[in-house]
Protein backbone atom coordinates (compact mmCIF):
# COMPACT_ATOMS: atom_id res chain seq x y z
CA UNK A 1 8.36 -26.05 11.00
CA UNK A 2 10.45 -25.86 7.66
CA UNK A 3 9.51 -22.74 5.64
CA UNK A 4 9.74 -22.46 2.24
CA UNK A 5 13.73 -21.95 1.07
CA UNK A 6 15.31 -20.13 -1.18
CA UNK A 7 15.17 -21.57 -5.21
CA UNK A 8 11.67 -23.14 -4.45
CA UNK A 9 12.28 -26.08 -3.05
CA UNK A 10 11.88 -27.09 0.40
CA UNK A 11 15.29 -28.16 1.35
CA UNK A 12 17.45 -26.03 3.78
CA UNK A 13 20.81 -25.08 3.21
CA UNK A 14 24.12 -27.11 4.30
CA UNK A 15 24.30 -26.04 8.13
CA UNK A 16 20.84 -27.28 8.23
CA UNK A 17 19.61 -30.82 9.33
CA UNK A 18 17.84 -32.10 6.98
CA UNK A 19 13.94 -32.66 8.01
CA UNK A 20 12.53 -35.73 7.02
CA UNK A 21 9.05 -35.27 5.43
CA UNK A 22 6.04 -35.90 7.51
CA UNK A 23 4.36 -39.49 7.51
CA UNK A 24 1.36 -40.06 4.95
CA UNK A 25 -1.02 -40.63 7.82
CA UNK A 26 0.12 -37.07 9.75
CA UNK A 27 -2.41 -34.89 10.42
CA UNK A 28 -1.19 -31.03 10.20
CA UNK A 29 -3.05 -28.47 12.81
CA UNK A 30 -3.97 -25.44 10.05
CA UNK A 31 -5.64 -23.17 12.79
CA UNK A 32 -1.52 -23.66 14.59
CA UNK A 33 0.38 -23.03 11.45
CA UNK A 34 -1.69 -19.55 10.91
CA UNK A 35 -0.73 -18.63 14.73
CA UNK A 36 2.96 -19.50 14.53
CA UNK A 37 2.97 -17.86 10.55
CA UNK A 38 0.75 -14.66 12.54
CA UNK A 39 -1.00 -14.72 9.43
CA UNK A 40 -4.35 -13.68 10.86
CA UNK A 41 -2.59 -11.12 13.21
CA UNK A 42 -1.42 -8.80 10.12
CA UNK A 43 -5.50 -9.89 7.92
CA UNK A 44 -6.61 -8.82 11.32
CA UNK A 45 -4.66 -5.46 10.96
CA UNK A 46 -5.48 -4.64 7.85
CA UNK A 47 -9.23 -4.94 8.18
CA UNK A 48 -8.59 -2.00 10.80
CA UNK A 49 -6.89 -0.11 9.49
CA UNK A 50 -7.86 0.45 6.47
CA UNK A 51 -12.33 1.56 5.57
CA UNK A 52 -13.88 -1.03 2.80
CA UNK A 53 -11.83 -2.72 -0.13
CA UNK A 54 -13.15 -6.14 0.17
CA UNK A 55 -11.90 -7.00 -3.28
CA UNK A 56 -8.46 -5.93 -2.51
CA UNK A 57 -8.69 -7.47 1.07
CA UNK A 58 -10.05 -10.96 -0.41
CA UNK A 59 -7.02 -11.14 -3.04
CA UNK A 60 -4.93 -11.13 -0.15
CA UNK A 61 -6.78 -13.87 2.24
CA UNK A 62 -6.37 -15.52 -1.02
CA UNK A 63 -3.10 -15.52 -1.07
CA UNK A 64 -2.68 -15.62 2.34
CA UNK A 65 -3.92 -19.00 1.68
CA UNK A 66 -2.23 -20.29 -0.83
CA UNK A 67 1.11 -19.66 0.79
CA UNK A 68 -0.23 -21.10 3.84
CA UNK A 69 -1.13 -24.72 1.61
CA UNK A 70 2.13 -24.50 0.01
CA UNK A 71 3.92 -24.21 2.79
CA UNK A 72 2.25 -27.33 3.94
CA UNK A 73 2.54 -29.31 1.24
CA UNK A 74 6.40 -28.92 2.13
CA UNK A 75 5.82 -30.60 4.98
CA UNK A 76 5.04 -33.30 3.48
CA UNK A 77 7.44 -33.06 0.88
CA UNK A 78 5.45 -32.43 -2.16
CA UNK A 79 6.05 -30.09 -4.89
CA UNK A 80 6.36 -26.74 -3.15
CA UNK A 81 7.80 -24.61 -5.57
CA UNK A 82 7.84 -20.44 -4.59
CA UNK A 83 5.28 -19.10 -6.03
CA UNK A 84 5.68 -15.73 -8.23
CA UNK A 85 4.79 -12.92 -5.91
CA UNK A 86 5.60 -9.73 -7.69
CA UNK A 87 2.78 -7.78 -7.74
CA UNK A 88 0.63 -4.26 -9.25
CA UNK A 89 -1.03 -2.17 -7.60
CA UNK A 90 -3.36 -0.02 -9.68
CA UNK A 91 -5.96 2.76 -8.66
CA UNK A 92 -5.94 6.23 -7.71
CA UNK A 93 -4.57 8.03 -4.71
CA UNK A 94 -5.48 7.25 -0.84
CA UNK A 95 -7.07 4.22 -1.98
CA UNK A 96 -4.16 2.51 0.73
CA UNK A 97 -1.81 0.66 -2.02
CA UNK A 98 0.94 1.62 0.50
CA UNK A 99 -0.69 0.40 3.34
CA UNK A 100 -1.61 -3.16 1.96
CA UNK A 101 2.24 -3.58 0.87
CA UNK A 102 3.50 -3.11 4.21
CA UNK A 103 1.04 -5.57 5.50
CA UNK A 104 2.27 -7.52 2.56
CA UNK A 105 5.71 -7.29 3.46
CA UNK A 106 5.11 -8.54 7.21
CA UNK A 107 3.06 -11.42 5.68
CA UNK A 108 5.46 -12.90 3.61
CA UNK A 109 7.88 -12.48 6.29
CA UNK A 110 5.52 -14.45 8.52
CA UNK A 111 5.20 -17.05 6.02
CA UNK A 112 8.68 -17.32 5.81
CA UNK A 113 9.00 -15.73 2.12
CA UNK A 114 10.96 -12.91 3.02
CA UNK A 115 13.76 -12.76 5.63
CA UNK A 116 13.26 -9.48 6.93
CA UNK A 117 9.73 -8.20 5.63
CA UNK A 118 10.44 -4.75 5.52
CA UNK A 119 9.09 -2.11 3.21
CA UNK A 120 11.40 -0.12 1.01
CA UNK A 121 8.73 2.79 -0.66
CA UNK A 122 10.54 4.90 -3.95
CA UNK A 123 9.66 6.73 -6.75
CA UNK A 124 11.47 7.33 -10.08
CA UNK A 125 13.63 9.95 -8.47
CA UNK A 126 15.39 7.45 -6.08
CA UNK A 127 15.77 4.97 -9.36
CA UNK A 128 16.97 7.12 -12.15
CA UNK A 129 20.32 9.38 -12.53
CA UNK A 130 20.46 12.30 -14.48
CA UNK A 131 23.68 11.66 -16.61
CA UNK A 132 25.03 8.91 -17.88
CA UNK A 133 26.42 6.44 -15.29
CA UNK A 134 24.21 7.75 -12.20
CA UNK A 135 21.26 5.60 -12.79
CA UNK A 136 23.15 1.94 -12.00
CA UNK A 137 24.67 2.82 -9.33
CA UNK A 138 21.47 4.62 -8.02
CA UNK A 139 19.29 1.40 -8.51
CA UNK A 140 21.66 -1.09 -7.22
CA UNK A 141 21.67 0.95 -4.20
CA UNK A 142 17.66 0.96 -3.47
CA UNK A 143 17.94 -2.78 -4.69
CA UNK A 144 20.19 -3.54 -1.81
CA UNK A 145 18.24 -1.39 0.47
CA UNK A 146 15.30 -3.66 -0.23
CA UNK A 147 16.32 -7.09 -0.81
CA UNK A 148 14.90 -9.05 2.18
CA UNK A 149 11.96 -7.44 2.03
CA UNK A 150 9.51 -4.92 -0.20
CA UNK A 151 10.26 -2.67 -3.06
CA UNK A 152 6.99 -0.53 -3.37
CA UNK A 153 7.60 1.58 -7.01
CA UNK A 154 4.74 4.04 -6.76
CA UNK A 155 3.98 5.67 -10.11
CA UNK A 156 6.41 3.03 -12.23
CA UNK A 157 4.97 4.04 -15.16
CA UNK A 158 7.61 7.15 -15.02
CA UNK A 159 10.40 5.29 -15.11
CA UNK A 160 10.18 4.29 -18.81
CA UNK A 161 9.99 7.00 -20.96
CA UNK A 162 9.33 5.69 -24.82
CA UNK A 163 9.32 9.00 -26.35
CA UNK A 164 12.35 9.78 -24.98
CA UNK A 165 15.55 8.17 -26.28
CA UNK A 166 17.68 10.33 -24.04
CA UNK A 167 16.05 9.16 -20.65
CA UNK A 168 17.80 7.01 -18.38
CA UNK A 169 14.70 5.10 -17.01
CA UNK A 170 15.19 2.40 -19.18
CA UNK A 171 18.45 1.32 -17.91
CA UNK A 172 17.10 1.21 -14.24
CA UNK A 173 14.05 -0.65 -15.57
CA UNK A 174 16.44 -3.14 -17.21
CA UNK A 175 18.47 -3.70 -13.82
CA UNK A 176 15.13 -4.32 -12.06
CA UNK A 177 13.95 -6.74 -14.69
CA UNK A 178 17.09 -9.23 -14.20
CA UNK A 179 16.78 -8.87 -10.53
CA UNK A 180 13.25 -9.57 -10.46
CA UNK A 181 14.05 -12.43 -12.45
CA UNK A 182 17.33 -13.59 -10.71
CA UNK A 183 16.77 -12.70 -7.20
CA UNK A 184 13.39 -12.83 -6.96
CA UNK A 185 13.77 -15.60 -3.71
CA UNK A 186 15.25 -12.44 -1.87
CA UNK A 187 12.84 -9.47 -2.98
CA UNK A 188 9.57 -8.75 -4.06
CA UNK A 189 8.27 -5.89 -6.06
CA UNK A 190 5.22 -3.93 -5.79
CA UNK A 191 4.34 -1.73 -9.15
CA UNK A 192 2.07 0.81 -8.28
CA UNK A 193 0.20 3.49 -10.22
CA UNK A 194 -2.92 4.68 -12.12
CA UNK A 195 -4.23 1.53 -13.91
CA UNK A 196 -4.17 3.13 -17.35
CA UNK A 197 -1.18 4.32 -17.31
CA UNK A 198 0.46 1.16 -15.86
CA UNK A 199 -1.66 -0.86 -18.80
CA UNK A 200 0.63 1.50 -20.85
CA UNK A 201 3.44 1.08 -19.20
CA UNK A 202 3.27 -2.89 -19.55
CA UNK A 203 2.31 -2.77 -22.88
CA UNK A 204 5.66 -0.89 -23.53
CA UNK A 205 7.41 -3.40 -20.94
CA UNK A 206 6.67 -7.09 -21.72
CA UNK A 207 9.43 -8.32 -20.17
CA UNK A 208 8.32 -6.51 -17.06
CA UNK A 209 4.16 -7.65 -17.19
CA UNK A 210 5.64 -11.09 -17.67
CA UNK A 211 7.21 -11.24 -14.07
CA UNK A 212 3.77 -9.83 -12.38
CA UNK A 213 2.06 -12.91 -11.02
CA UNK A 214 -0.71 -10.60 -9.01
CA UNK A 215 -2.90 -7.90 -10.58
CA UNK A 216 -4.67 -5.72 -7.84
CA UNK A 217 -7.06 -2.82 -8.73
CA UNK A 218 -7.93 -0.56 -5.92
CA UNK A 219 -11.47 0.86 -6.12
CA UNK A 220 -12.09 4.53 -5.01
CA UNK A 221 -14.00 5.05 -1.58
CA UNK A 222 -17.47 5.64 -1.68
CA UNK A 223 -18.91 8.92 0.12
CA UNK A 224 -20.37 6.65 2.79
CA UNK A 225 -16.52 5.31 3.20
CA UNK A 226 -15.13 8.81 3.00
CA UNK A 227 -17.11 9.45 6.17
CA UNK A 228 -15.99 6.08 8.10
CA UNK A 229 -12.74 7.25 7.41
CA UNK A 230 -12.84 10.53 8.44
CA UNK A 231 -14.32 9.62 12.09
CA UNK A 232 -11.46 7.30 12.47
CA UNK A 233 -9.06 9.84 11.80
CA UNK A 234 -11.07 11.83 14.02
CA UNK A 235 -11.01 9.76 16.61
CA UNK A 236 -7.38 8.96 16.13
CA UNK A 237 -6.47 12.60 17.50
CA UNK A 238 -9.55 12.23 20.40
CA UNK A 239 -11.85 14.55 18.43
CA UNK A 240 -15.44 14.22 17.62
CA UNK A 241 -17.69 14.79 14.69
CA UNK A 242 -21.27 15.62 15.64
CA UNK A 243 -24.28 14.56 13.59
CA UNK A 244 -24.65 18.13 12.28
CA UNK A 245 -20.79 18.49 11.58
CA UNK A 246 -21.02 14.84 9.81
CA UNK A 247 -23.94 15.87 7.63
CA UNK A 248 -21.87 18.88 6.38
CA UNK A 249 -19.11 16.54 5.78
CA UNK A 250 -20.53 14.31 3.59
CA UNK A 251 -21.89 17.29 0.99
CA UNK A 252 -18.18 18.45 1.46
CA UNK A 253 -16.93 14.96 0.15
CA UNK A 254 -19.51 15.29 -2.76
CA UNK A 255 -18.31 18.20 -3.72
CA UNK A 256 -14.62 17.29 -3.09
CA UNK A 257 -14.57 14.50 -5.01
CA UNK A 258 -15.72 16.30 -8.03
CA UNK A 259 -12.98 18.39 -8.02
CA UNK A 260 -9.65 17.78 -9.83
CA UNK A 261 -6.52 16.24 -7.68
CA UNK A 262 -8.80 14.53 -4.96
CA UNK A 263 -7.11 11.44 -3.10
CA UNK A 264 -9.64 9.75 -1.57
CA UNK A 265 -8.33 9.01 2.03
CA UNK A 266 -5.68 11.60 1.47
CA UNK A 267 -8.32 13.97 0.97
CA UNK A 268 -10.07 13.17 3.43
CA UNK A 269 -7.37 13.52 5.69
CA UNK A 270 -6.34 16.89 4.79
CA UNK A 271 -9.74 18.15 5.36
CA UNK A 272 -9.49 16.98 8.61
CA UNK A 273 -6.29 18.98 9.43
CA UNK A 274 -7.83 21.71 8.30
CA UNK A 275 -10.72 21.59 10.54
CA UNK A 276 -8.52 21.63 13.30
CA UNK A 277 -7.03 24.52 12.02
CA UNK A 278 -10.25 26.46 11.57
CA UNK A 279 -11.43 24.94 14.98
CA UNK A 280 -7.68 26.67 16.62
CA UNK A 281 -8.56 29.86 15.07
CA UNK A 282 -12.22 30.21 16.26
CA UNK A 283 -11.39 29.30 19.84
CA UNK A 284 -8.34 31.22 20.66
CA UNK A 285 -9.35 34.23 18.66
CA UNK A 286 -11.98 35.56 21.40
CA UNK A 287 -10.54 37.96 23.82
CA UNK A 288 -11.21 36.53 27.81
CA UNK A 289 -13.05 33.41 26.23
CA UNK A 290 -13.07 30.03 28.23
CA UNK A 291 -12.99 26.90 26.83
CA UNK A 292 -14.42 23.32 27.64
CA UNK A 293 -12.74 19.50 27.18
CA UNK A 294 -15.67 18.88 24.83
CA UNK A 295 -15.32 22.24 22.44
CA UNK A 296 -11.77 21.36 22.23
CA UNK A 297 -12.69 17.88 21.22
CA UNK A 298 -15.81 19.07 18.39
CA UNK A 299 -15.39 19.91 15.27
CA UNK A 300 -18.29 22.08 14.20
CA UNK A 301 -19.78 22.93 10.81
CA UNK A 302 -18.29 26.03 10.83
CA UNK A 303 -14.69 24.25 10.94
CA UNK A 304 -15.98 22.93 7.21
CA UNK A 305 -18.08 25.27 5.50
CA UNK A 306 -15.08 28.16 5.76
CA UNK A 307 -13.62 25.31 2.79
CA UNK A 308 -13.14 26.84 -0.76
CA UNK A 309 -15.24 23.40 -1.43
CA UNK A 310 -18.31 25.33 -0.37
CA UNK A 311 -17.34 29.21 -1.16
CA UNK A 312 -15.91 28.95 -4.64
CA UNK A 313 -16.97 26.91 -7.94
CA UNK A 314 -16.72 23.08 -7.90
CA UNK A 315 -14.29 23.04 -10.50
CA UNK A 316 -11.96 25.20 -8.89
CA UNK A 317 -8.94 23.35 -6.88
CA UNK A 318 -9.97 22.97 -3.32
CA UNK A 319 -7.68 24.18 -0.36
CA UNK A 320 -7.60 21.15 0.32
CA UNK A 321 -6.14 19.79 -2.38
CA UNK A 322 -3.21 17.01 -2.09
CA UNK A 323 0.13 16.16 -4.33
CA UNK A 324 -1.63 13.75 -5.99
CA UNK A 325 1.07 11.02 -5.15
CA UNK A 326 -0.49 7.38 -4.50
């Protein structure tokens, strides 16, 4: 089955045979295509692995599906151009922008749009020099780390700083513009960041809000959410969270999430870990004390409450606080 090639069209390169498109009357098997592409494999993945998001999971499918028709279409040799697939990613952090580009990555790659599919996550620090001549060489370098696959920019908005003449972020944004633009068969780039400040940040860019095709705003978690997710981390380590332990949880998320600096699923996270380190503490510290498979699988009110969430004022950074990094 041909796959989309490189320019847009649907022809393959010289070492290639040339496929003859299909007859008018063919009849293509979609359910097939979506198996072979293992399109549904990586949806599938995604719904597990990551709590709510519908509107970020039903942009996908839909584009999912429109790569899926277009890559049809080639089949019977109609227009097939590539489609524009840089994207942003906007929302706050632990909403699972990372997460959604890797299964991004393996889609395309599925679909044929990327050769490897791999995911290539950096920051302004692995983009921009600190003297003149370090940022090119620095940028060219994650470029060619990348191409094939994913570039994930979380935060982008710091690499263009307009107040400051003397920063070198604009050069790197300038080499990713013409790259975007020029080799944009080969790589696709994922902006990702508060949505205010990457409004301001493409408002200072054109050049750059003119190459996204796909605009995806991440909600936060509800408290309800918050909870699902924190009995799947849970239960990714083989511990349990009784009703009572649950209940205390979700006034801990209300509280938490009131606080400054909280990252949703990072948060939640975090809190976790720190359960388990109260939950250590309180059963090895009793001299001659024995110990059963289900207290070393519980984590018990207690392992929550000792939180600064609950002993100090709500506007007071939490212990369990996070970077703050999407």
């Amino acid at each position: 089955m041909p796959r989309p090639a490189a320019g847009g069209s649907a022809a393959p390169s010289s070492e290639e045979e040339v496929e003859q498109p299909l007859a008018e009357d063919a009849v293509l098997d979609i359910d097939e295509i979506r198996r072979e592409s293992d399109v549904d494999a990586v949806l599938d993945r995604l719904d597990v692995e990551l709590v709510g998001l519908l509107p970020v999971k039903t942009r996908i499918r839909e584009i999912a599906a429109l790569l899926l028709v277009d890559r049809m279409r080639s089949q019977f040799g109609l227009s097939s151009s590539r489609p524009a697939l840089h994207m942003s990613f906007t929302g706050s952090p632990g909403t699972g922008k990372t997460t959604v580009a890797l299964r991004m990555a393996e889609l395309l790659h599925g679909l044929g749009y990327l050769r490897r599919g791999h995911l290539v996550s950096v920051t302004r620090d692995d983009l921009v020099g600190q003297y003149i001549g370090h940022t090119a060489p620095k940028t060219k370098e994650v470029l060619k780390r990348a191409m094939g696959g994913v570039l994930f920019i979380d935060e982008a908005y710091y690499l263009y700083k307009e107040d400051n003449e003397r920063d070198y972020g604009a050069e790197s944004v300038e080499i990713l513009l013409q790259v975007m633009e020029n080799q944009r068969d080969d790589l696709v780039v994922i902006l990702a960041g508060y949505k205010d400040r990457m409004d301001d940040f493409f408002r200072s860019n054109p050049g750059m809000s003119s190459r996204i095709a796909h605009h995806i705003d991440f909600p936060d978690y509800t408290v309800d959410e918050l909870a699902a997710i924190a009995g799947l981390i849970a239960a990714e380590h083989e511990y349990v969270l009784p009703g009572d332990t649950t209940a205390v949880l979700r006034d801990y998320l209300e509280k938490r999430m009131r606080q400054p600096r909280f990252a949703n699923a990072r948060s939640v996270r975090n809190a976790i870990e720190r359960a388990r380190l109260r939950q250590a503490n309180r059963l090895v510290s009793q001299p001659g004390a024995s110990v059963t498979k289900q207290q070393l699988q519980e984590l018990t009110p207690a392992d929550f409450l000792a939180s600064r969430v609950f002993t100090e004022h709500s506007d007071r950074q939490s212990d369990d606080d996070t970077s703050g990094v999407c």
